[in-house]
Protein backbone atom coordinates (compact mmCIF):
# COMPACT_ATOMS: atom_id res chain seq x y z
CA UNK A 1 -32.04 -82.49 45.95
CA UNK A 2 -29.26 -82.91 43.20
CA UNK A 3 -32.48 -83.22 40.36
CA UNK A 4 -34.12 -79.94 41.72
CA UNK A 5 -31.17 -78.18 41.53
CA UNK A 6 -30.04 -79.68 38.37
CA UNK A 7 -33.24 -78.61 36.57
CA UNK A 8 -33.54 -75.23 38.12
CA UNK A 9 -30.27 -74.84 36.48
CA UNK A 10 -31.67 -75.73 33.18
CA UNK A 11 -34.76 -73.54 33.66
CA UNK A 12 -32.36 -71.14 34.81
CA UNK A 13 -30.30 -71.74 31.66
CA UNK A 14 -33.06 -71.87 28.82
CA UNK A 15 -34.61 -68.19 30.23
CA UNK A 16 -31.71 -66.72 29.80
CA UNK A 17 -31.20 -67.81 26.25
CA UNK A 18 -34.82 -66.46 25.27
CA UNK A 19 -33.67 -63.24 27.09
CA UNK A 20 -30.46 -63.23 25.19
CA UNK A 21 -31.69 -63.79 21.47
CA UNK A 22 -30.70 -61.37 18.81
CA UNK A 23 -33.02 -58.68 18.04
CA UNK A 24 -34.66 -59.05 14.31
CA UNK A 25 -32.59 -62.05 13.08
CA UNK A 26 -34.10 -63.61 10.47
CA UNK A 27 -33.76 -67.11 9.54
CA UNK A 28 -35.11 -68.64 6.35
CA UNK A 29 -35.75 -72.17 5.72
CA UNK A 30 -36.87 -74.48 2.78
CA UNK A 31 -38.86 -77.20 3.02
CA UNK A 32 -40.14 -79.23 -0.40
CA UNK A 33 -38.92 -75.84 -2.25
CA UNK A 34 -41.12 -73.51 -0.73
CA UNK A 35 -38.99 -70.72 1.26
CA UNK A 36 -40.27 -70.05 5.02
CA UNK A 37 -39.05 -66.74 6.86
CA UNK A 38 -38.67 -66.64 10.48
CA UNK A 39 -37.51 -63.65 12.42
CA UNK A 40 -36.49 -64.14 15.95
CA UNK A 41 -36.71 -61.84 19.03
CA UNK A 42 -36.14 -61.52 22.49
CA UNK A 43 -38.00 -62.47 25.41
CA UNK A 44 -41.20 -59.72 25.88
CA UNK A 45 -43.53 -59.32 28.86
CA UNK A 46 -46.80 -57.52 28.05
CA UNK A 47 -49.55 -58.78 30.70
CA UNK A 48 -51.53 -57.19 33.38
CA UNK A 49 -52.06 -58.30 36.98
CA UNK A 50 -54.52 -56.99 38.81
CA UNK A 51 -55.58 -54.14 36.68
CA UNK A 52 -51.85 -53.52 36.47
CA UNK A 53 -50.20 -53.49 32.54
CA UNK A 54 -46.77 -54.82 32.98
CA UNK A 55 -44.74 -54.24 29.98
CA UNK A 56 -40.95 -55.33 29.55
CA UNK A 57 -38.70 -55.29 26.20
CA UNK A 58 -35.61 -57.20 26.83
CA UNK A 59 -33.30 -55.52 24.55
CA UNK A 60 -29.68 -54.08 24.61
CA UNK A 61 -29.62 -50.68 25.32
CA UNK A 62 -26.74 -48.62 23.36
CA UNK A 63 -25.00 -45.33 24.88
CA UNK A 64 -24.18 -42.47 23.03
CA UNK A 65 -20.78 -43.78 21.83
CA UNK A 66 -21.95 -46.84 20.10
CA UNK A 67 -25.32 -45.05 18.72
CA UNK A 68 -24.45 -41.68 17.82
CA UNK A 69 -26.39 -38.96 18.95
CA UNK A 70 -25.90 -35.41 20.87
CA UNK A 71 -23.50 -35.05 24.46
CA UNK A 72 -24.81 -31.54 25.69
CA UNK A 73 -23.82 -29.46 28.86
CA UNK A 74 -26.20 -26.91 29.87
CA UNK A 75 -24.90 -24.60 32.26
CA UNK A 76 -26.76 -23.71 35.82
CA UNK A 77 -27.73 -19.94 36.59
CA UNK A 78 -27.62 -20.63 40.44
CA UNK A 79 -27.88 -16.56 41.89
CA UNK A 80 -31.38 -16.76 42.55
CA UNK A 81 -31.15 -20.06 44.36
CA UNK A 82 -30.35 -19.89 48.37
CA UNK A 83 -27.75 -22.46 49.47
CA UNK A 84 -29.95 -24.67 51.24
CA UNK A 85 -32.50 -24.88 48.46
CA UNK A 86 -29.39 -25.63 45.81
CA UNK A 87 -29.12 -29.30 46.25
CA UNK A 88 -32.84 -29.66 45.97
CA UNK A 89 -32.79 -27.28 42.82
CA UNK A 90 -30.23 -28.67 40.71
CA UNK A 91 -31.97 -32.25 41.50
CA UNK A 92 -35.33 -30.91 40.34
CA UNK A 93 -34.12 -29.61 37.45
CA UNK A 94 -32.04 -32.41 36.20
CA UNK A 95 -35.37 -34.79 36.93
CA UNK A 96 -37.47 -32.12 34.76
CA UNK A 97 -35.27 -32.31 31.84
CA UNK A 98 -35.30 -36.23 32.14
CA UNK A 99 -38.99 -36.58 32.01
CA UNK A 100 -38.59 -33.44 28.77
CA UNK A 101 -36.35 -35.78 26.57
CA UNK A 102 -38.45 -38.99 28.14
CA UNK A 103 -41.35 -37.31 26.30
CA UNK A 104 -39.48 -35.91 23.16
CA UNK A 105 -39.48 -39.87 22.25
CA UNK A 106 -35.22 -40.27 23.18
CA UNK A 107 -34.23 -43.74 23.84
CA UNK A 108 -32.53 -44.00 27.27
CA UNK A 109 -31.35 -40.70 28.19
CA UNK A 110 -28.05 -39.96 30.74
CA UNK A 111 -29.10 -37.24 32.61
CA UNK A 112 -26.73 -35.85 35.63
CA UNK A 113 -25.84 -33.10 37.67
CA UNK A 114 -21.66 -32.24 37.60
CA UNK A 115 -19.53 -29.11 39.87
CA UNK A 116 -17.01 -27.72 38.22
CA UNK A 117 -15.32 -25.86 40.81
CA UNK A 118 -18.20 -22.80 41.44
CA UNK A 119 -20.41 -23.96 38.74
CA UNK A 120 -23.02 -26.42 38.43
CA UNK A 121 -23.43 -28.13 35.33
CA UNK A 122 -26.37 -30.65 34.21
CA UNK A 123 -24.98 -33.11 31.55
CA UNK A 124 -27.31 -34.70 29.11
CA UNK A 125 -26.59 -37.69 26.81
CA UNK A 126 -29.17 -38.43 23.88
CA UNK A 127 -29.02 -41.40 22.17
CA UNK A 128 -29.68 -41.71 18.56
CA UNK A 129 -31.74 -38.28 18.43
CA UNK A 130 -31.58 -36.38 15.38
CA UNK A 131 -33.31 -32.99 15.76
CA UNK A 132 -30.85 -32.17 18.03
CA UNK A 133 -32.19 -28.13 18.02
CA UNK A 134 -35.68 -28.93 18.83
CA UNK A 135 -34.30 -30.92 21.82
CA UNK A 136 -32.21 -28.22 23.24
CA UNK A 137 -34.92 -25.88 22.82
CA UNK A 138 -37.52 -28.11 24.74
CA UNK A 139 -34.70 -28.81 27.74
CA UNK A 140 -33.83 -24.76 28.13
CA UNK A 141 -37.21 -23.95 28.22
CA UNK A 142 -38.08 -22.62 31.86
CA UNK A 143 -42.28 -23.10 30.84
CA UNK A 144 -43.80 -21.17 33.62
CA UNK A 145 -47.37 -21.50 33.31
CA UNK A 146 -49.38 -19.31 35.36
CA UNK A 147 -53.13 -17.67 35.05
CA UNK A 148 -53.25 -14.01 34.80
CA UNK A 149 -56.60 -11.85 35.34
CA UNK A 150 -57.80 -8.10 34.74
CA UNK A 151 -56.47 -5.85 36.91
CA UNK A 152 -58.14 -2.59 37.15
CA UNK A 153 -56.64 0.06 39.25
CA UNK A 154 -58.79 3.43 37.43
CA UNK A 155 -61.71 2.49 35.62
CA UNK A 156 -60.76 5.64 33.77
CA UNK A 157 -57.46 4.35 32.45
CA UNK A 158 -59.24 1.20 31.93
CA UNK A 159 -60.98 2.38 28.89
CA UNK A 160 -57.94 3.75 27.06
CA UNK A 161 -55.68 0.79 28.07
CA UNK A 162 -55.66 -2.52 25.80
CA UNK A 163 -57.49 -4.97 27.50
CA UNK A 164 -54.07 -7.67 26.98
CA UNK A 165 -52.22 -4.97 28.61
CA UNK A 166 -54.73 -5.00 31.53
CA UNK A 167 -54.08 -8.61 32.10
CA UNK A 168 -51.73 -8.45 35.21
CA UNK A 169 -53.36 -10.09 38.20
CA UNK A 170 -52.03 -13.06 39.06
CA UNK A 171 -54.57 -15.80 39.60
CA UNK A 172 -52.63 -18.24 42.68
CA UNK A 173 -53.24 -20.77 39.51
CA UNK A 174 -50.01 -22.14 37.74
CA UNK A 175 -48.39 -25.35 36.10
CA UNK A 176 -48.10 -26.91 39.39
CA UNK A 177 -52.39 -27.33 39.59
CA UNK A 178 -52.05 -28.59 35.98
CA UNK A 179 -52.68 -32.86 36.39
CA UNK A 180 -51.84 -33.59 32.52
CA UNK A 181 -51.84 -31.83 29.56
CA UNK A 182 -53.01 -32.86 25.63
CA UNK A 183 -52.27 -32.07 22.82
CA UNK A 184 -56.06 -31.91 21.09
CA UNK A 185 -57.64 -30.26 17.68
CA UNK A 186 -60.62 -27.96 17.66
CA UNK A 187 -64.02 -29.74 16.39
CA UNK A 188 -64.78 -26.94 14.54
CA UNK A 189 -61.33 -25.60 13.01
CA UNK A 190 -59.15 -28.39 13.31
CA UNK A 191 -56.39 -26.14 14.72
CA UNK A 192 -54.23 -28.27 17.07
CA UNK A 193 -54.91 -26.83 20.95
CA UNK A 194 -53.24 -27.83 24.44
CA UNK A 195 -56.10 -29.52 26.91
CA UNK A 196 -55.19 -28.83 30.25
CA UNK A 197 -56.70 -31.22 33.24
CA UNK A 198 -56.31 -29.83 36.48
CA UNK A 199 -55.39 -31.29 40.11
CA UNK A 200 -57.95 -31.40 42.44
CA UNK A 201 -56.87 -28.12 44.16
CA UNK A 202 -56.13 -26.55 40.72
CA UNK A 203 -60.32 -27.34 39.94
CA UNK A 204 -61.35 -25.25 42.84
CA UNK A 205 -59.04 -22.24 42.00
CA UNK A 206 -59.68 -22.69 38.54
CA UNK A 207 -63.86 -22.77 39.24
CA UNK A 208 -63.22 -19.76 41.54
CA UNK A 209 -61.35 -17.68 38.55
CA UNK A 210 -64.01 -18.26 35.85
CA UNK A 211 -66.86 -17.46 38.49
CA UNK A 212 -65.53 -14.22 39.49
CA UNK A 213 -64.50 -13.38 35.47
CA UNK A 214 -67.53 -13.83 33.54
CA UNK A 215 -67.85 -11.69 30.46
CA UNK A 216 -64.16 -11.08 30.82
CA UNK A 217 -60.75 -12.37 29.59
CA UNK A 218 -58.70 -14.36 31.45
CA UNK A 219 -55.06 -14.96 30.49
CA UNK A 220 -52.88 -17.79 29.99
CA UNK A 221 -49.20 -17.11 30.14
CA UNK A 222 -46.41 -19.45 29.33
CA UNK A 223 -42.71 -18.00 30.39
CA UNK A 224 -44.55 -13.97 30.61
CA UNK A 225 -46.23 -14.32 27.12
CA UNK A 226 -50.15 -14.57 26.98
CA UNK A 227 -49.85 -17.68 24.39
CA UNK A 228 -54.12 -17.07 24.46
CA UNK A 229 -56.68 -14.98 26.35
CA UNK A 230 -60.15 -16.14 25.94
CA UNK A 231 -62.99 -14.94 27.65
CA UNK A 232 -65.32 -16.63 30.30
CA UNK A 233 -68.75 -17.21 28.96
CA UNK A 234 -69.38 -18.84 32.55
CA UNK A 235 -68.13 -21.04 35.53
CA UNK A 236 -65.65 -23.85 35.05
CA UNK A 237 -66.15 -26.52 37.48
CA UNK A 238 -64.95 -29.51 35.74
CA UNK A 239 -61.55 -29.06 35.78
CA UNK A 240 -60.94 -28.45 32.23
CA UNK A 241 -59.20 -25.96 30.43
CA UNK A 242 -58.06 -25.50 26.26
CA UNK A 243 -55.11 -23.12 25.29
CA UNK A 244 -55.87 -21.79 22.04
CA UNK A 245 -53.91 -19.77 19.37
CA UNK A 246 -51.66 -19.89 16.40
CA UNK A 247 -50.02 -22.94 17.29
CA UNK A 248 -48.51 -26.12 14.70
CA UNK A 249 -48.76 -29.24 15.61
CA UNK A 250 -44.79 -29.54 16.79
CA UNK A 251 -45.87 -26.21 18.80
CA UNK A 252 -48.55 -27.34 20.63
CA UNK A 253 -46.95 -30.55 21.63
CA UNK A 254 -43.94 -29.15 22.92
CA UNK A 255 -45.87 -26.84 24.74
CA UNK A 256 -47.48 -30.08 25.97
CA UNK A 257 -44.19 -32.02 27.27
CA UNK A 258 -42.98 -28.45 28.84
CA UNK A 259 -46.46 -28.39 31.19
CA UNK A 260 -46.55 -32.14 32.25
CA UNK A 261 -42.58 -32.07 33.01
CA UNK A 262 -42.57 -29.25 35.24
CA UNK A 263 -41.15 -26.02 35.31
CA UNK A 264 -37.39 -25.41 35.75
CA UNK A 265 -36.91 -23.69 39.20
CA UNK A 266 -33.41 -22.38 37.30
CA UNK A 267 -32.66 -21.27 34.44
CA UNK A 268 -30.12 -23.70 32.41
CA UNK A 269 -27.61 -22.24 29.17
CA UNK A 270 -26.42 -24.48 27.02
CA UNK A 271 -22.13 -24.37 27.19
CA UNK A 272 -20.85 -27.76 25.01
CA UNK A 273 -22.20 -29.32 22.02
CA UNK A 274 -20.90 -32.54 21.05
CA UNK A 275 -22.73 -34.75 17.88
CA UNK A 276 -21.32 -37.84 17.30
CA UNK A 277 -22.20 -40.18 13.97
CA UNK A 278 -23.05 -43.37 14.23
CA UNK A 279 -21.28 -45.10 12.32
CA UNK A 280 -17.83 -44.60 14.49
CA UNK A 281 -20.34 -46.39 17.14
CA UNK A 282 -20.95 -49.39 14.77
CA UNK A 283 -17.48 -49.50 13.92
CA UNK A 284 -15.98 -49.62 17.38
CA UNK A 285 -18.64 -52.18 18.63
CA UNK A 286 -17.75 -54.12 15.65
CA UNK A 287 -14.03 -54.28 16.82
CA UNK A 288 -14.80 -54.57 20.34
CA UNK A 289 -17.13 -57.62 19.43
CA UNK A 290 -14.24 -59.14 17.36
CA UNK A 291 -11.93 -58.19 20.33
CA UNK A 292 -14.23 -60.05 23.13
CA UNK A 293 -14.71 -63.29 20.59
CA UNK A 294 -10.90 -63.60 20.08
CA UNK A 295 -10.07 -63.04 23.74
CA UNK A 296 -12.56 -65.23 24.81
CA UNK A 297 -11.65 -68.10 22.26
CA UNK A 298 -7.89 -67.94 23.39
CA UNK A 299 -8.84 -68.45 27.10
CA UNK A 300 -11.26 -71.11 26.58
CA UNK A 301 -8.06 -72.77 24.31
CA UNK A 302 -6.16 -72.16 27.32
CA UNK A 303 -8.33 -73.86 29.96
CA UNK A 304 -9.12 -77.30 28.03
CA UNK A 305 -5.17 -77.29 26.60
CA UNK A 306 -4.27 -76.79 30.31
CA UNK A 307 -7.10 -78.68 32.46
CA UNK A 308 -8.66 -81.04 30.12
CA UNK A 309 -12.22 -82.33 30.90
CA UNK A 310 -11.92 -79.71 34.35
CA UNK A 311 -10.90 -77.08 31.27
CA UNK A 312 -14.08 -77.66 29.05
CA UNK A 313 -16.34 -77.67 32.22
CA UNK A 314 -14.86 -74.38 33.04
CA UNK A 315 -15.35 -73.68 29.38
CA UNK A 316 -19.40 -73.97 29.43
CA UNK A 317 -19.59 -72.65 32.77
CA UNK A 318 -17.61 -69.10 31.13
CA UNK A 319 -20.11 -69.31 28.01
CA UNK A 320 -23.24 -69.74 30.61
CA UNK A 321 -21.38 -66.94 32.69
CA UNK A 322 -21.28 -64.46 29.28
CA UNK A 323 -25.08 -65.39 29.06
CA UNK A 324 -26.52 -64.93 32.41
CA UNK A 325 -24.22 -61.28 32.37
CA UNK A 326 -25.59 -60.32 28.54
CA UNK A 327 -29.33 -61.58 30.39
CA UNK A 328 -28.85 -59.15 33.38
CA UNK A 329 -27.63 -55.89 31.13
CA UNK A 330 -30.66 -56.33 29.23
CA UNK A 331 -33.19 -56.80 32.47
CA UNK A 332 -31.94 -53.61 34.59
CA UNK A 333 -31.46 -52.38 31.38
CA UNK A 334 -27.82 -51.37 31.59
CA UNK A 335 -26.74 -48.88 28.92
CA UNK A 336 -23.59 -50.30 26.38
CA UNK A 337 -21.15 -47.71 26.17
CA UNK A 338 -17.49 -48.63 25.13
CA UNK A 339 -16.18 -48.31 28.29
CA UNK A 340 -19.12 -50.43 29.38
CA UNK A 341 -18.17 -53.59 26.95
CA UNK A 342 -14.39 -52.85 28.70
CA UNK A 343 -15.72 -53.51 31.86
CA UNK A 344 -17.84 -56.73 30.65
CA UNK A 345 -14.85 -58.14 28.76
CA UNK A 346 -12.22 -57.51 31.94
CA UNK A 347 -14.94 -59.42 34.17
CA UNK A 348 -14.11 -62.38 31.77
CA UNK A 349 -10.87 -62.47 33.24
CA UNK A 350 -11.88 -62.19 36.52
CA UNK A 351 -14.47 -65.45 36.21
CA UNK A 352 -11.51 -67.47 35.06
CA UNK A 353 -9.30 -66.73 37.53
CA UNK A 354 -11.84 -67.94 40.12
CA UNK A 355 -11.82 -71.75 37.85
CA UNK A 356 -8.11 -71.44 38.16
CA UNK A 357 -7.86 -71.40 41.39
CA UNK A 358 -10.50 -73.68 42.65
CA UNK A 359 -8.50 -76.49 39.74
CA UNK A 360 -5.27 -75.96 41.47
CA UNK A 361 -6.57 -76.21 44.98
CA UNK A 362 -8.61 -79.20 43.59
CA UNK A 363 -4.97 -80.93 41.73
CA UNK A 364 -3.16 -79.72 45.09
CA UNK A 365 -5.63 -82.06 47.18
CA UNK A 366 -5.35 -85.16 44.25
CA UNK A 367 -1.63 -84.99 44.95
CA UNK A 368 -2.46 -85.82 48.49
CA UNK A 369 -4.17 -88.63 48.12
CA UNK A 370 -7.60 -87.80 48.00
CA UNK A 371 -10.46 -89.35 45.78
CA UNK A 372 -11.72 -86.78 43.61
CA UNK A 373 -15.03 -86.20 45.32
CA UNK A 374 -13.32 -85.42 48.27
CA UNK A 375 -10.59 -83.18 46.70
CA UNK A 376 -13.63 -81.16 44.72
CA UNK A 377 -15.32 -80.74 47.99
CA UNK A 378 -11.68 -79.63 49.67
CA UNK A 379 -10.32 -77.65 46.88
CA UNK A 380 -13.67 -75.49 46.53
CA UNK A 381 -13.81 -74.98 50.43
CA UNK A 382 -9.80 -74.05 50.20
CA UNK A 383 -10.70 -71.71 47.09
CA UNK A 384 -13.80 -69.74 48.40
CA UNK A 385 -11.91 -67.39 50.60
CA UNK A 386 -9.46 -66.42 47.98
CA UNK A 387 -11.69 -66.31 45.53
CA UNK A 388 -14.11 -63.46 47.79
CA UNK A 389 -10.77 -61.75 48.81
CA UNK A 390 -10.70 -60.88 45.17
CA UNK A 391 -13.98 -60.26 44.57
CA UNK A 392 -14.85 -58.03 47.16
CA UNK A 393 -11.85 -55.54 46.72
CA UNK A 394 -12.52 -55.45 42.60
CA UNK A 395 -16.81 -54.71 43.54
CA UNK A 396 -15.10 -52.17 46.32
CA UNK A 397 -13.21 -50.69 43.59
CA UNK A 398 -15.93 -50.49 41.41
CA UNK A 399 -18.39 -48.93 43.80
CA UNK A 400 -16.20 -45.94 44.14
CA UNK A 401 -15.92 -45.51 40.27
CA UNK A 402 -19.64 -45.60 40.18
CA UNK A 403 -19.77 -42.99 43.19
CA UNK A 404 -23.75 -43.97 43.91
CA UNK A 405 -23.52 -41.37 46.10
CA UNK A 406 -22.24 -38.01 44.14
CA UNK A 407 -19.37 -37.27 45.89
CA UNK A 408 -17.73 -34.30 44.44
CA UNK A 409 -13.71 -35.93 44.96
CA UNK A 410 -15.08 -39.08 43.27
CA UNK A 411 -15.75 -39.39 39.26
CA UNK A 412 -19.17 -38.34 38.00
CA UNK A 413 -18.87 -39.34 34.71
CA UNK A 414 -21.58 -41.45 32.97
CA UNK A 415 -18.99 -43.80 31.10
CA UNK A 416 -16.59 -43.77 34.17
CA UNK A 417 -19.82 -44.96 36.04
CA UNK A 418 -21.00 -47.37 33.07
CA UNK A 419 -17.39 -48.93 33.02
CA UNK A 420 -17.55 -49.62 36.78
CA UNK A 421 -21.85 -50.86 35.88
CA UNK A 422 -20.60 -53.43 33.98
CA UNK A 423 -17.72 -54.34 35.98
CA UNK A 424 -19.34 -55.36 38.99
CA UNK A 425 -22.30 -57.09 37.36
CA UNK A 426 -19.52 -59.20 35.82
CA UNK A 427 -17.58 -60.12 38.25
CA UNK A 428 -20.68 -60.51 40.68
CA UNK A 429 -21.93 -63.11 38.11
CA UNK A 430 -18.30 -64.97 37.99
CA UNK A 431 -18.87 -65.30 41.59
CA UNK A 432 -21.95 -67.18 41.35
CA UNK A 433 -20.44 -68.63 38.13
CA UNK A 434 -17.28 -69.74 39.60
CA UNK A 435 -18.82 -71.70 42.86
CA UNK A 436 -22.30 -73.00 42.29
CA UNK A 437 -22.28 -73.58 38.34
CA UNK A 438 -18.88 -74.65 37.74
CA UNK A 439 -19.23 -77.03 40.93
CA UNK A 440 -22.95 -78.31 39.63
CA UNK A 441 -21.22 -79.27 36.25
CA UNK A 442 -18.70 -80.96 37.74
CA UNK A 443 -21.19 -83.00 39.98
CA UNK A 444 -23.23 -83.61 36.94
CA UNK A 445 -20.54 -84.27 33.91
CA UNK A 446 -17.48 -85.38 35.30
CA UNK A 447 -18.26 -87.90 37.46
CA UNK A 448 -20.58 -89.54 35.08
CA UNK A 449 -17.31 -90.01 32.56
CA UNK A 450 -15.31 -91.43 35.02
């Protein structure tokens, strides 16, 4: 039983390494004067299972502090919303503008919804985005698509009256028939065009209005402007449409992203505008790195100047610890914000308290007497319940500063929340550290020297 759980440990030990590995680190190496060039990655996953493509970068995710990028507030116009619907409304629309800077191309977007005493804010964080106007212009766009027809009250009138003008009948069809939407180009023109494929419902409507309209123009408006009004040369029944007109190529995409993300059911106004550089983020990771790397070199100094061969078991076991912790931020993927590494770096001092106290209770029980198999076994059995007190109230702590739940008394803040991330995930991993690592090396190192 020992061996199994000796080399899952190892197996354990050698994923997380490949999960941990610098991101385009090159090494170069010559052999009989010819120069070889190797650059190393992390782990990747790109298979399919059952028709299935699973695809997985394991890579560490900055925040907007340590990246650069845009911090934006957009305001929510809530008058037209009844109370029971405004939960459900300010959700939708914070989704909506997540799946809008999804498909703008930004790197792991914060998106959340904040009160500030009668008004409802959405907060969005984008990472490492520089056309920072073409972003906020995408997010505040309300992109209500809907399908307009001729209405004709006086044939008289009709004749004198522009046939756009005429265009007034709503259809029942709108964005929410529309199943994905393309940016294409014309075969004949080239001009870029938006191809619209429609739910199944939105086919039948859609056949319906081109049946009815033949030989006349049928509207397409985006936000109350008819972007293009072509007219029916006969029924549609495949569930394909094209919106024409005078659009560029960043036009007709946007357009694009605005359809398949929805339409705002509120209108948003942006309120704050923060850009921050990147290169403050590269120099405060560099001095938090340098900060972590000297902290963590004076406690390991501490433990084997204190404990001896029990220090440098504890030593590895807080170096595995630091692995399996960077291996789990980069699986969830858990965003690095300053705060964030804070969190990481005060977790170190929570995984060796839990060696210190399992040593003492394990010297305590050598004092007595004991053989040290039996004081290892008594000392971590003695330790445990401390060691969970601890534990427990620093994860309770840190589950109310992450406030999972939106509480409006608790912080919503995403580096409050990406402080207490980090946190937990660090001192959950010194838990497992601290008891079933530290006491497997132990089994496996110390005894042999003795």
């Amino acid at each position: 039983m020992r061996i199994i759980k000796t080399i899952f440990l190892i197996f354990i030990s050698l994923l997380v390494i490949l999960i941990d590995l610098p991101e385009n680190y090159k090494i170069k190496i010559n052999i009989a004067k010819k120069n070889f060039e190797y650059t190393i990655n992390p782990l990747s996953l790109n298979f399919s299972i059952f028709g299935m493509l699973i695809r997985k970068d394991f890579k560490t995710k900055l925040g907007l502090d340590l990246k650069g990028g845009s911090h934006l507030v957009f305001e929510a116009d809530t008058k037209n919303i009844k109370a029971e619907d405004l939960t459900d409304a300010l959700n939708s629309s914070r989704d909506i503008i997540e799946k809008r800077v999804n498909f703008f191309g930004v790197s792991e977007p914060t998106v959340s919804t904040i009160k500030s005493g009668s008004k409802y804010r959405i907060s969005v964080d984008l990472p490492g985005i520089d056309k920072v106007d073409e972003a906020i212009a995408l997010i505040g766009k309300t992109a209500q698509l809907t399908f307009r027809e001729e209405e004709i009250i006086d044939p008289k009138i009709a004749t004198t009256t522009p046939v756009l003008d005429r265009l007034t009948k709503d259809t029942g069809l709108t964005g929410k028939h529309i199943k994905k939407a393309n940016i294409t180009f014309d075969s004949q023109s080239g001009k870029p065009q938006v191809a619209l494929v429609f739910s199944i419902e939105g086919s039948k409507i859609f056949a319906e209005v081109t049946k009815r309209n033949i030989g006349k123009p049928v509207a397409i408006v985006v936000d109350n402007f008819i972007v293009s009004a072509p007219v029916v040369q006969q029924e549609i029944i495949e569930g394909d449409a094209v919106i024409t007109g005078t659009f560029t190529v960043d036009e007709a995409k946007k357009l694009a992203i605005a359809i398949n993300s929805g339409a705002l059911p509120m209108t948003v106004q942006l309120v704050e505008q923060k850009n921050i550089g990147p290169s403050l983020g590269a120099l405060e990771v560099k001095k938090s790195v340098s900060a972590g790397m000297v902290g963590l070199l004076m406690v390991l100094v501490f433990m084997i100047g204190y404990y001896g061969k029990l220090g440098i078991i504890a030593s590895l076991a807080l170096i595995i610890y630091g692995l399996i912790s960077m291996a789990i931020f980069r699986i969830i993927p858990v965003v690095l914000t300053l705060p964030g590494v804070a969190g990481f770096i005060l977790s170190i001092g929570m995984a060796v308290d839990s060696n210190i106290l399992i040593f003492e209770r394990v010297k305590e029980e050598l004092r007595r007497g004991r053989d040290f198999e039996m004081a290892t076994r008594l000392g971590f059995g003695r330790a445990i319940d401390a060691i969970k007190d601890a534990n427990i109230t620093t994860l309770t702590v840190a589950f109310i500063l992450f406030n999972p739940l939106n509480w409006e008394f608790l912080p919503q803040f995403g580096m409050v929340r990406g402080f207490a991330l980090t946190l937990a995930i660090g001192v959950a991993t010194s838990l497992f550290t601290g008891i079933v690592i530290t006491k497997r090396l132990i089994d496996v190192f110390y005894k042999q020297s003795k």
